[in-house]
C-alpha atoms as a PDB file:
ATOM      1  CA  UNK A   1     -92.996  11.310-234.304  1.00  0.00           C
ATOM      2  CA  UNK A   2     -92.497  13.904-231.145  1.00  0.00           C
ATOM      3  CA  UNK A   3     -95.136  16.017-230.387  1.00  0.00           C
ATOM      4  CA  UNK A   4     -94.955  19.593-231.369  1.00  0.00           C
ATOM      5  CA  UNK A   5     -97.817  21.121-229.342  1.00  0.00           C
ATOM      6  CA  UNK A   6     -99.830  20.124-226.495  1.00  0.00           C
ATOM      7  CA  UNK A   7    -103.043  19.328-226.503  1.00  0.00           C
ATOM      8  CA  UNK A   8    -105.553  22.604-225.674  1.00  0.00           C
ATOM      9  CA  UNK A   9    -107.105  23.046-222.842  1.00  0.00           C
ATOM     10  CA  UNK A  10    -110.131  21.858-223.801  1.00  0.00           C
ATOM     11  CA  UNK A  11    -108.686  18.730-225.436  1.00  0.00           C
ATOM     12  CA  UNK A  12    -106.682  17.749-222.820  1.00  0.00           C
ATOM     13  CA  UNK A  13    -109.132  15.540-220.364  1.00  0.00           C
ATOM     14  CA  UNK A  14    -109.734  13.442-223.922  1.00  0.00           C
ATOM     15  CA  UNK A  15    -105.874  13.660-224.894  1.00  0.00           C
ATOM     16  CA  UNK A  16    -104.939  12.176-220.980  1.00  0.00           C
ATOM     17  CA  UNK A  17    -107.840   9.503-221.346  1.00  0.00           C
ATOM     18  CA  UNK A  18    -106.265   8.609-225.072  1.00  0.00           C
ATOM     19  CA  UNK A  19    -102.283   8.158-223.422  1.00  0.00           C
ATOM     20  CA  UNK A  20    -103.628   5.576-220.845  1.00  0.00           C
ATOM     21  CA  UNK A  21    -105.638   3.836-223.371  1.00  0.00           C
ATOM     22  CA  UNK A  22    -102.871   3.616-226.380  1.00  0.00           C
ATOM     23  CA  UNK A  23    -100.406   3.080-223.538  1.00  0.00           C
ATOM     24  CA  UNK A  24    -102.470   0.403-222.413  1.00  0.00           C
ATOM     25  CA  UNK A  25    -102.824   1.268-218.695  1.00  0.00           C
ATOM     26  CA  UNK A  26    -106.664   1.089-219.603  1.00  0.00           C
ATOM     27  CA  UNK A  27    -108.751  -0.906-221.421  1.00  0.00           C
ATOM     28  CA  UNK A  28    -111.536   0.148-224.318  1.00  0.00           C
ATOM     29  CA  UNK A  29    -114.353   0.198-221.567  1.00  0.00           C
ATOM     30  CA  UNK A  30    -112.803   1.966-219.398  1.00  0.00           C
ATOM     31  CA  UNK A  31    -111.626   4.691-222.434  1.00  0.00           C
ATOM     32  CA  UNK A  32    -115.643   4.281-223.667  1.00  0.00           C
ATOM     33  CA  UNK A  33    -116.768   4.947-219.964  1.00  0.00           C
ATOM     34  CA  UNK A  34    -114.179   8.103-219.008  1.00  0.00           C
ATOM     35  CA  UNK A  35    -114.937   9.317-222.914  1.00  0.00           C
ATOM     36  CA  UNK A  36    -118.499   9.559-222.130  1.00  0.00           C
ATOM     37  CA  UNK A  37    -118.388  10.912-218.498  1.00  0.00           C
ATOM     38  CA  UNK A  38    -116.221  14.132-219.894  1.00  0.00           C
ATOM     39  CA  UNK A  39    -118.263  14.587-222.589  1.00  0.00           C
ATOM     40  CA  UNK A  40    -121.164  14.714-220.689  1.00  0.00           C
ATOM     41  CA  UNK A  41    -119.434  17.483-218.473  1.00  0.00           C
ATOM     42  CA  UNK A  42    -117.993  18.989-221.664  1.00  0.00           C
ATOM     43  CA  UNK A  43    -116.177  21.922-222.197  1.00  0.00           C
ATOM     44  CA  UNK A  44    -117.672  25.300-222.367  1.00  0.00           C
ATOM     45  CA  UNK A  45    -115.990  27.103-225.047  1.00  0.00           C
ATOM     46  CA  UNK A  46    -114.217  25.146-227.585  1.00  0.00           C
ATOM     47  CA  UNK A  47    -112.817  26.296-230.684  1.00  0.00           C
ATOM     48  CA  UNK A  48    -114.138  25.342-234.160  1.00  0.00           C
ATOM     49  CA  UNK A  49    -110.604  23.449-234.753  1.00  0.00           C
ATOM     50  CA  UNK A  50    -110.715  21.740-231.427  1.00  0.00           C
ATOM     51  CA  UNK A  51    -114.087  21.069-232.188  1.00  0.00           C
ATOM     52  CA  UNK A  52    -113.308  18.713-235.298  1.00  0.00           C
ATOM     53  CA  UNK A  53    -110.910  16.920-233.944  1.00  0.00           C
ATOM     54  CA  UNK A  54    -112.765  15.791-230.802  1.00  0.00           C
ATOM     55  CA  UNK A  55    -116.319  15.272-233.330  1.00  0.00           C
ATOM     56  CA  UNK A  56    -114.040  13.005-235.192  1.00  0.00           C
ATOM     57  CA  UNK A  57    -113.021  10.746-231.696  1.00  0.00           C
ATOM     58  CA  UNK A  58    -116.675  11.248-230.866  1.00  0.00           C
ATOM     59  CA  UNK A  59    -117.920   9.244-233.765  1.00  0.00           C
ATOM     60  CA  UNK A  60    -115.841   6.451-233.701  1.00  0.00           C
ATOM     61  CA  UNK A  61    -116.767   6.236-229.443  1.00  0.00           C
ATOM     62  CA  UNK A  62    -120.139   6.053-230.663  1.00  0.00           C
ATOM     63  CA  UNK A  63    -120.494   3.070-232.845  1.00  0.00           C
ATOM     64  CA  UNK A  64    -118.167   1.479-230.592  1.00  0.00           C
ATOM     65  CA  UNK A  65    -119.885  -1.811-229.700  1.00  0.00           C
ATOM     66  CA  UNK A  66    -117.542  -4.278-227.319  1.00  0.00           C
ATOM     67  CA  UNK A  67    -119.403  -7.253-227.714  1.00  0.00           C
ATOM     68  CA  UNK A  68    -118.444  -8.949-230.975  1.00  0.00           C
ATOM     69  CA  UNK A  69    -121.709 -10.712-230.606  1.00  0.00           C
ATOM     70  CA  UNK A  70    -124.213  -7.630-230.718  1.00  0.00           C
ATOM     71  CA  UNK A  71    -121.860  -6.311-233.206  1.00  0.00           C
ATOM     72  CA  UNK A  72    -123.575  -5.361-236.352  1.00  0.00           C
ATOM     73  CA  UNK A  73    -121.304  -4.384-240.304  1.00  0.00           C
ATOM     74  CA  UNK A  74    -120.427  -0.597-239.653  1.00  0.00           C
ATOM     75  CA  UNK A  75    -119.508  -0.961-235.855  1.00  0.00           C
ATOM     76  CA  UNK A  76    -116.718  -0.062-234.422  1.00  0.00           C
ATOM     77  CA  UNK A  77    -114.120  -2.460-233.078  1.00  0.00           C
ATOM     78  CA  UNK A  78    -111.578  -2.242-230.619  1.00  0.00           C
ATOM     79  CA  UNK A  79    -108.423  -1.866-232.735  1.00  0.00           C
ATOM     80  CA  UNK A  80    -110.356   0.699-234.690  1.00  0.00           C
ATOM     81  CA  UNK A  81    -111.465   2.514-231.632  1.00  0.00           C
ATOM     82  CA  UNK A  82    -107.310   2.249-230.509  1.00  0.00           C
ATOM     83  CA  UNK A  83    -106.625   3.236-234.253  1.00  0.00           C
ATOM     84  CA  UNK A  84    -109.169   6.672-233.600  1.00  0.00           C
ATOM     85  CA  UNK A  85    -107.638   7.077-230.159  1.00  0.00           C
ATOM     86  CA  UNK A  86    -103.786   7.330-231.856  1.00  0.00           C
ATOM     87  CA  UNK A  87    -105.097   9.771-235.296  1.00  0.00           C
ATOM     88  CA  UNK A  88    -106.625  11.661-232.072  1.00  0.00           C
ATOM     89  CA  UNK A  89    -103.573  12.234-229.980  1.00  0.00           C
ATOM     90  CA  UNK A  90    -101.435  12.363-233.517  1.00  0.00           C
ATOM     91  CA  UNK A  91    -104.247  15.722-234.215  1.00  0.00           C
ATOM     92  CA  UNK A  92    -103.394  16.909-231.045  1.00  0.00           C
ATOM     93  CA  UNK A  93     -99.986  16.966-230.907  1.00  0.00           C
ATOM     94  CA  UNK A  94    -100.276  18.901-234.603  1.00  0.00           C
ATOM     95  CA  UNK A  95    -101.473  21.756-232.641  1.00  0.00           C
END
């Protein structure tokens, strides 16, 4: 599917961290770790669409747990997190 829209402005840092992960140029740590270091930062002024989209990433970063031995039913894994980062960019690109 080709995108139709770019990512806002305020979804952009999260969009660029999503391409190198589903691209694989980083792994789900390093996603986890640059996910969590602009959200911390966060945007200012974000719209109430833009806002769902990224809550919806959010979540799934959250219950992310990498160790499949501290893992616990109702964590995330790492295809699901990859699955959240594609529907993310896929939300994006809708515009």
């Amino acid at each position: 599917m080709e995108p139709s829209a770019e990512p806002s402005r305020a979804l952009a840092p999260y969009a660029g961290m999503a391409e190198l992960f589903v691209s694989g140029r980083i792994d789900a740590l390093r996603f986890e770790s640059r996910f969590w270091e602009e959200f911390q930062g966060g945007p200012q002024r974000i719209s109430d669409a833009d806002f769902a989209v990224l809550n919806e990433l959010f979540y799934v970063v959250e219950d992310f747990v990498p160790d499949v031995d501290a893992r616990e039913p109702g964590d995330v894994t790492e295809p699901e997190l990859l699955a959240a980062a594609k529907t993310f960019l896929d939300r994006c690109r809708a515009g």
